[in-house]
Protein backbone atom coordinates (compact mmCIF):
# COMPACT_ATOMS: atom_id res chain seq x y z
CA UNK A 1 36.32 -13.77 -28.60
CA UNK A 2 37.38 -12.83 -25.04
CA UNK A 3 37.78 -15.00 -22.56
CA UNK A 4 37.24 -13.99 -18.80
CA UNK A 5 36.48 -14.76 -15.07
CA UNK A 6 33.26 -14.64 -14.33
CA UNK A 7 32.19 -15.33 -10.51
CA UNK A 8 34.77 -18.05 -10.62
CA UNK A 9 33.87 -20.01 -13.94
CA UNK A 10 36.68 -19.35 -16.85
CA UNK A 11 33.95 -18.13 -19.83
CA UNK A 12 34.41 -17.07 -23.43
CA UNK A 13 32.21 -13.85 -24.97
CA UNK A 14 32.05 -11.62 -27.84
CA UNK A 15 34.59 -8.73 -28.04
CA UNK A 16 33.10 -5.25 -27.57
CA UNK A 17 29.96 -6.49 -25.12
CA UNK A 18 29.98 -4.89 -21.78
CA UNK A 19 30.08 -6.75 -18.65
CA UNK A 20 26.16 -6.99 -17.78
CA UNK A 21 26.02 -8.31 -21.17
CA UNK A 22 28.46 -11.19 -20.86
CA UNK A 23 26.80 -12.13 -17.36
CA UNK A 24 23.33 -12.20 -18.97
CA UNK A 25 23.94 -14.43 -21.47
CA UNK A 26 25.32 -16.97 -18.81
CA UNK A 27 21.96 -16.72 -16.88
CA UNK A 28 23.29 -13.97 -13.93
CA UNK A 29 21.03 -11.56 -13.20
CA UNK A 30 22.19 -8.17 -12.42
CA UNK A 31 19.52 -5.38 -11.11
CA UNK A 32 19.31 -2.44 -13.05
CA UNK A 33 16.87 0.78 -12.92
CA UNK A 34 18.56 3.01 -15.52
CA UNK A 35 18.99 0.47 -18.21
CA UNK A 36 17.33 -0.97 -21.25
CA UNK A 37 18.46 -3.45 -23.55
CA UNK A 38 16.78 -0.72 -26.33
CA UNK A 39 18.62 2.56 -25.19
CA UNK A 40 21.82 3.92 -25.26
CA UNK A 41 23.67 2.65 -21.45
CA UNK A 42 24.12 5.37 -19.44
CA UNK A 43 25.67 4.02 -16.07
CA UNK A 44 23.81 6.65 -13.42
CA UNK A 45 21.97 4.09 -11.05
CA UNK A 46 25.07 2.13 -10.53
CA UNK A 47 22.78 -0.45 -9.17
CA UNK A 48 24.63 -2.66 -11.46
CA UNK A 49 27.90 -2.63 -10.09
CA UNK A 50 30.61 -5.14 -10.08
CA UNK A 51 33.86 -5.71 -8.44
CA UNK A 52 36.83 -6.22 -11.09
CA UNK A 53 40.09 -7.24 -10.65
CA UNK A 54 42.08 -9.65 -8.13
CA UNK A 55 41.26 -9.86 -4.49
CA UNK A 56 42.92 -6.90 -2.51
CA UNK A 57 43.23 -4.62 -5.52
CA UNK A 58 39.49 -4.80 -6.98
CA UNK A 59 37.71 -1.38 -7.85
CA UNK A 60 33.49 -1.19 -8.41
CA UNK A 61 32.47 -0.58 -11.61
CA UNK A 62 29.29 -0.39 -13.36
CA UNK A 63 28.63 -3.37 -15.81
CA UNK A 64 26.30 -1.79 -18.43
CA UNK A 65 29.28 0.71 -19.57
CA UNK A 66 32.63 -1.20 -18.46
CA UNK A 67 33.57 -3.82 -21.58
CA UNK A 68 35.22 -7.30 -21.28
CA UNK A 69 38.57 -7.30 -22.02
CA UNK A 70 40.70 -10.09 -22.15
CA UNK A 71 41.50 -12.01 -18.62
CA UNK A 72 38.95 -9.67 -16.73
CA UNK A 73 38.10 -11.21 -13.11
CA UNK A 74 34.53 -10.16 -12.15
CA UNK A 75 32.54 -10.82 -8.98
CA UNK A 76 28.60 -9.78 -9.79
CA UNK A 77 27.46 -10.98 -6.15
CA UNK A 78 30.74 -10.62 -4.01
CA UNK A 79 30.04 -9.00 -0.39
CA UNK A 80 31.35 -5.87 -1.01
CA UNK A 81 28.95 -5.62 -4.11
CA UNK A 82 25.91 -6.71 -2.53
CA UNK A 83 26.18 -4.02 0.79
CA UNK A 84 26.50 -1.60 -1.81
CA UNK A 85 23.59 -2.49 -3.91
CA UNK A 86 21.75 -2.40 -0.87
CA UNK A 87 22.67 0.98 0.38
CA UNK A 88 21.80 2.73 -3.59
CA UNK A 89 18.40 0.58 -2.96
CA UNK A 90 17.92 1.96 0.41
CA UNK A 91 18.56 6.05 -0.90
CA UNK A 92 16.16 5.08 -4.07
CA UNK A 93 13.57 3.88 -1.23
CA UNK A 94 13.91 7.39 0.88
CA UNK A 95 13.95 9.35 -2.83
CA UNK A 96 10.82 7.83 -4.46
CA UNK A 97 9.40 5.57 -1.87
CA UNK A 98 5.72 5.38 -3.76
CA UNK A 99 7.71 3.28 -7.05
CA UNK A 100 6.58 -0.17 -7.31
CA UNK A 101 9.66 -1.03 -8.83
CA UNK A 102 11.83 -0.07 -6.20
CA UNK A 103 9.82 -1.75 -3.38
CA UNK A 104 10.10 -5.07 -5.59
CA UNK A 105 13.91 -4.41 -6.16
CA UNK A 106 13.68 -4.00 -1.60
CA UNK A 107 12.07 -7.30 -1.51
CA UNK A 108 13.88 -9.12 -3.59
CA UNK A 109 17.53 -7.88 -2.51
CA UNK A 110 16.40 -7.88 1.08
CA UNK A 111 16.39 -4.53 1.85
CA UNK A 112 14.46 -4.34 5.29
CA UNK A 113 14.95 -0.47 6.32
CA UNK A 114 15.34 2.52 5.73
CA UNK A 115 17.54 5.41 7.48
CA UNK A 116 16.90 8.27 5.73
CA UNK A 117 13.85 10.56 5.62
CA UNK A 118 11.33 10.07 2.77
CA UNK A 119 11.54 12.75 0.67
CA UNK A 120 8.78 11.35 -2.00
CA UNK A 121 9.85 12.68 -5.28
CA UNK A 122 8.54 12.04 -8.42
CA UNK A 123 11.47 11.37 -10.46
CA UNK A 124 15.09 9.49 -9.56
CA UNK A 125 16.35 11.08 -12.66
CA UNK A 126 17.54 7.60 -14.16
CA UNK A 127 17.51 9.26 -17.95
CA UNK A 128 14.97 6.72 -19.04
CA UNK A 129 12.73 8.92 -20.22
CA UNK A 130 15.26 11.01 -22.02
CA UNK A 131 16.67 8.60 -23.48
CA UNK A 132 13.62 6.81 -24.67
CA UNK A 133 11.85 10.30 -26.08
CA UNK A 134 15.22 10.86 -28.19
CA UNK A 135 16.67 7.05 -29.26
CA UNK A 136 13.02 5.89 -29.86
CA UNK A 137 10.42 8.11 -30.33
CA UNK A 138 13.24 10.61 -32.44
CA UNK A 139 11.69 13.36 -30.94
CA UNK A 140 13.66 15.08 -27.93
CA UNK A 141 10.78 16.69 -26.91
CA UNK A 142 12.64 16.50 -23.46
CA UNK A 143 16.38 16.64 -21.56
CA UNK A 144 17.59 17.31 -17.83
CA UNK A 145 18.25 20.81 -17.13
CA UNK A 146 20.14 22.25 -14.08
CA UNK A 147 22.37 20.80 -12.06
CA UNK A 148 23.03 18.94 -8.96
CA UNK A 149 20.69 19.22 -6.12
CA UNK A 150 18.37 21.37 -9.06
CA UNK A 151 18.95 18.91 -12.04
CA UNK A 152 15.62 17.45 -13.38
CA UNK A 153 13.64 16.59 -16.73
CA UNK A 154 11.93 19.45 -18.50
CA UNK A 155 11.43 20.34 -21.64
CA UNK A 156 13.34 23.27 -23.30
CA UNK A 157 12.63 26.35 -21.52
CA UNK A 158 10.18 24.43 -19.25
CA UNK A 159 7.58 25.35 -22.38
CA UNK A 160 5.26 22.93 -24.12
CA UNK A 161 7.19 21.52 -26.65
CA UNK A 162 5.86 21.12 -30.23
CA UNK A 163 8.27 17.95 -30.84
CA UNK A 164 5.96 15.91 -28.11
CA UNK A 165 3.62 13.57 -29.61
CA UNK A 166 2.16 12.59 -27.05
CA UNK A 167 3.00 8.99 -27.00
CA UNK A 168 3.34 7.99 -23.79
CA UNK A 169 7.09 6.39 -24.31
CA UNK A 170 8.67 8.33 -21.21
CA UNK A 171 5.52 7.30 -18.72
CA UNK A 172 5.83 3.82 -19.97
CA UNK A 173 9.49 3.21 -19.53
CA UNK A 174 9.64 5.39 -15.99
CA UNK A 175 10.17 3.45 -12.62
CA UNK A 176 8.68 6.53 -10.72
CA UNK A 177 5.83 6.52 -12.88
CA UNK A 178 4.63 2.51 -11.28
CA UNK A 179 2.58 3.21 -8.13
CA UNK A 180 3.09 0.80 -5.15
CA UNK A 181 0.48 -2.00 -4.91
CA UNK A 182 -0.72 -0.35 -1.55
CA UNK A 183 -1.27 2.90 -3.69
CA UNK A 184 -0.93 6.59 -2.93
CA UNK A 185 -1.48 6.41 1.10
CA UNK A 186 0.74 4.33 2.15
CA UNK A 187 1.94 4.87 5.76
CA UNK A 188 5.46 3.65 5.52
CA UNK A 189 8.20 3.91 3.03
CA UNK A 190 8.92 0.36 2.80
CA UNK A 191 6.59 -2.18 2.22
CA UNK A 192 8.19 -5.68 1.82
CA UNK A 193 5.48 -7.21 1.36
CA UNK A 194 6.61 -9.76 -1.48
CA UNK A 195 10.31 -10.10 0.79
CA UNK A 196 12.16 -13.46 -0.47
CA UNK A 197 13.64 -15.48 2.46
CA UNK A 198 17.16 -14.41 3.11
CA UNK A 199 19.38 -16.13 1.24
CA UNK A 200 21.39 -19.21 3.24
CA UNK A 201 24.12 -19.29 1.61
CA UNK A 202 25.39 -15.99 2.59
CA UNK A 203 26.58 -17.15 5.66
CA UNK A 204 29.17 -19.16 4.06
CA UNK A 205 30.20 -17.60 0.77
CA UNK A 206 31.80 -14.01 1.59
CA UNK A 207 33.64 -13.18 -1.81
CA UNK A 208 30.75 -14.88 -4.20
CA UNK A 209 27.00 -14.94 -2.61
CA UNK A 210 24.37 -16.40 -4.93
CA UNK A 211 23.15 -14.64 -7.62
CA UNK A 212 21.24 -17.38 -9.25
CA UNK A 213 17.81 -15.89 -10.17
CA UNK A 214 15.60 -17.60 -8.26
CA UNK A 215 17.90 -19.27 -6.10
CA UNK A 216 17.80 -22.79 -6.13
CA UNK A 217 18.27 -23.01 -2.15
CA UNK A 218 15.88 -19.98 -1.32
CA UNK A 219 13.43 -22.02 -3.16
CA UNK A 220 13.88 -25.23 -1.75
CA UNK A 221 13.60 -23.51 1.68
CA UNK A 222 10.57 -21.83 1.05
CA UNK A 223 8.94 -25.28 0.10
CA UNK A 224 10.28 -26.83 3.31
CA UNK A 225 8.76 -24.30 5.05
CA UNK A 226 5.26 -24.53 3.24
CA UNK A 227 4.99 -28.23 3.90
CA UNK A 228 6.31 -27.52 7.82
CA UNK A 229 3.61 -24.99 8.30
CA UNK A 230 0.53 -27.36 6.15
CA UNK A 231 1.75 -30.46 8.82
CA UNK A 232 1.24 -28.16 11.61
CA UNK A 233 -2.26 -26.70 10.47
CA UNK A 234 -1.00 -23.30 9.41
CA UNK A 235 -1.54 -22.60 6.16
């Protein structure tokens, strides 16, 4: 066993686990869009980053690939974590604004705009897919070719390939592949429509915001605020 900080609280955990692990097994909820408990980690969203390390020398890592190790400090919600988390949300938005799962990740991590220009792709080359076809299915039917600004999924060759089964594994596991609720048409690349009230308590706690999943204050707000507007003949 290994023990470790973790936002604060002194824990024990299992040798060898990786950080997003250790913080899901105590109940902290860490967004991810490349990972699956099923499938080899493979670290390219880096929408679950961390901080590590005392305050003034910490460094960002990403939790699904960095392990525990004995006296490790982590900070999953820390200030510095959350702008960043917001800013990968906010390029995923511009990328593939037409994914459901990406507007629900806006909502829920309060992501209200977007600067860049939508660019609408079909594919935020997360590796699920890849992944999933090979570790699954066993049949590598597909893998990224290229690189950089040219790197995408195809199959070998961009031919049919005669591994494919047809099974539907890299469609079902793909966050591109989830339409928006307002469907194909939409007008604007963000919809925050399902947007949480903004957290209170990040007024107060700089170096370790909330990341209890639903937070117990946003929730008690939002009641408040549905009896408030039922007294006043709103709702």
């Amino acid at each position: 066993m290994v023990q470790m900080t973790l936002n604060g609280l002194r824990v024990e955990v299992e040798e060898g686990m990786t950080i997003l692990e250790a913080a899901r097994f105590y109940g902290i909820n860490i967004p991810t869009l490349c990972y699956h408990e099923g499938l080899s980690p493979y670290g390219a969203c880096r929408l679950c980053l961390v901080e590590i390390g005392p305050s003034g020398q910490s460094k960002l890592v990403s939790s699904c690939t960095h392990r525990v190790e004995e006296g490790l400090v982590v900070r999953t919600h820390s200030e510095r974590v959350v702008k960043r988390r917001k800013m990968l949300i906010e390029l995923y938005l511009a990328t593939c604004p037409q994914s459901r799962v990406i507007q629900d990740l806006a909502s829920k991590y309060h992501v209200t705009r977007v600067r860049f220009t939508p660019r609408y792709e079909d594919c935020i080359l997360c590796g699920l897919c890849v992944r999933m076809c090979a570790e699954q299915m066993q049949g590598k039917a597909i893998g990224f070719a290229h690189r950089g600004s040219n790197r995408k999924v195809a199959t070998p060759f961009d031919v049919k390939s005669e591994e494919c089964r047809l099974c539907g594994g890299c469609m079902y596991i793909c966050p591109a592949c989830q339409s928006r609720c307002q469907g194909p048409q939409e007008e604007e690349p963000l919809c925050n429509a399902c947007l949480n009230l903004d957290q209170p308590c990040l007024n107060y706690f700089d170096d370790n915001m909330c990341f209890m999943d639903p937070c117990v204050a946003c929730e008690l707000g939002a009641g408040r605020e549905a009896k408030a507007k039922s007294r006043d003949g709103r709702l």
